[in-house]
Protein backbone atom coordinates (compact mmCIF):
# COMPACT_ATOMS: atom_id res chain seq x y z
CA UNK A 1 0.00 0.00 0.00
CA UNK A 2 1.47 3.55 -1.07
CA UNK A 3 0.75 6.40 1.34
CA UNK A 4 1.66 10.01 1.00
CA UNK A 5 2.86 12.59 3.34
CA UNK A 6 3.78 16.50 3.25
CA UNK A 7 7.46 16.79 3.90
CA UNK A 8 9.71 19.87 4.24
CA UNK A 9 11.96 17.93 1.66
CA UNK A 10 12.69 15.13 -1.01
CA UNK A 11 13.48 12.42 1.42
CA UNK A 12 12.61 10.19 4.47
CA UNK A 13 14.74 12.44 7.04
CA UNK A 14 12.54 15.38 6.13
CA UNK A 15 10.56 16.87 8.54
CA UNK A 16 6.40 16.54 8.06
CA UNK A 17 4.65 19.53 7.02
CA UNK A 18 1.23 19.99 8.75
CA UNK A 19 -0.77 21.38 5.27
CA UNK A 20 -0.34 19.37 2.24
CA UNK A 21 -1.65 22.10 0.13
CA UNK A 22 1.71 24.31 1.25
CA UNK A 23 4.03 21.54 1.38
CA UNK A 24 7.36 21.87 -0.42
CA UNK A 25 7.22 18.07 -1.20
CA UNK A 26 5.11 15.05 -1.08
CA UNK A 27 6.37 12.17 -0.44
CA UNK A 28 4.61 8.98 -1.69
CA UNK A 29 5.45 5.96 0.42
CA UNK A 30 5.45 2.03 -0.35
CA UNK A 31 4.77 0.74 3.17
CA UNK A 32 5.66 -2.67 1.54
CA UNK A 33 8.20 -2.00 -0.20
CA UNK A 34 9.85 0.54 2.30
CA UNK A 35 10.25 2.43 -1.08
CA UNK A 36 9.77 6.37 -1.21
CA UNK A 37 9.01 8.64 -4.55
CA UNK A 38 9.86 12.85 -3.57
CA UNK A 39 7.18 15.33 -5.66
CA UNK A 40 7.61 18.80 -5.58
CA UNK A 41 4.51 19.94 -3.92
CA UNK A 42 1.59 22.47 -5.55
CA UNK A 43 3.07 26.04 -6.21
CA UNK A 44 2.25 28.37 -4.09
CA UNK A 45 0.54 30.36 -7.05
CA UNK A 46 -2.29 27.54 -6.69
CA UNK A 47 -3.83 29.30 -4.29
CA UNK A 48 -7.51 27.57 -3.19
CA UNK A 49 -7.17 24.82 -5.07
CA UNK A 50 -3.93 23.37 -3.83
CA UNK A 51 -5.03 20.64 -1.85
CA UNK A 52 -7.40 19.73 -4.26
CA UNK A 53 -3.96 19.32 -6.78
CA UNK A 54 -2.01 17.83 -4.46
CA UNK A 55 -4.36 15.29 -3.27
CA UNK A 56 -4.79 14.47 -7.39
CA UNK A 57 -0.97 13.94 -7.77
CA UNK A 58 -0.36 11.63 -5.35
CA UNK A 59 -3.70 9.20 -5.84
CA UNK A 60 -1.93 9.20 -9.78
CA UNK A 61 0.89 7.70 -8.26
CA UNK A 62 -1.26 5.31 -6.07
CA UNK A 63 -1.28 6.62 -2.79
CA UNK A 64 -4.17 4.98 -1.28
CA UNK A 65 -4.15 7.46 2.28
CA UNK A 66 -2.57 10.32 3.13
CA UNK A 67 -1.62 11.37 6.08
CA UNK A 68 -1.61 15.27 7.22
CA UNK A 69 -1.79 18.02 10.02
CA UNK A 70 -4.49 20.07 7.87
């Protein structure tokens, strides 16, 4: 099962960010596979809308939850 997360960056040492909207990453987890897949997160231009995009990239890549503050 993939989940994704909000990070502050591209890897597994990075720090969770409590608003995936505003996240500089998202990080897209194989809890199986222990594997891990770094997107940059939703510019900030996105405004309203960007949870709504961020929530659409990661289920693309299969993320079945995600996990945030927000």
């Amino acid at each position: 099962m993939k989940i994704a997360i909000p990070a502050t960056g591209p890897d597994l040492e990075a720090s969770v960010e409590n608003r995936l909207g505003t996240a500089a990453y998202l990080l897209v987890i194989d809890i199986e596979e222990m594997s891990c897949e770094a997107l940059p997160g939703p510019a900030s231009s996105a405004g309203p809308g960007a949870g709504i995009e961020a929530v659409t990239m990661v289920t693309r890549r299969g993320a079945k939850a995600i996990l945030a503050g927000f």
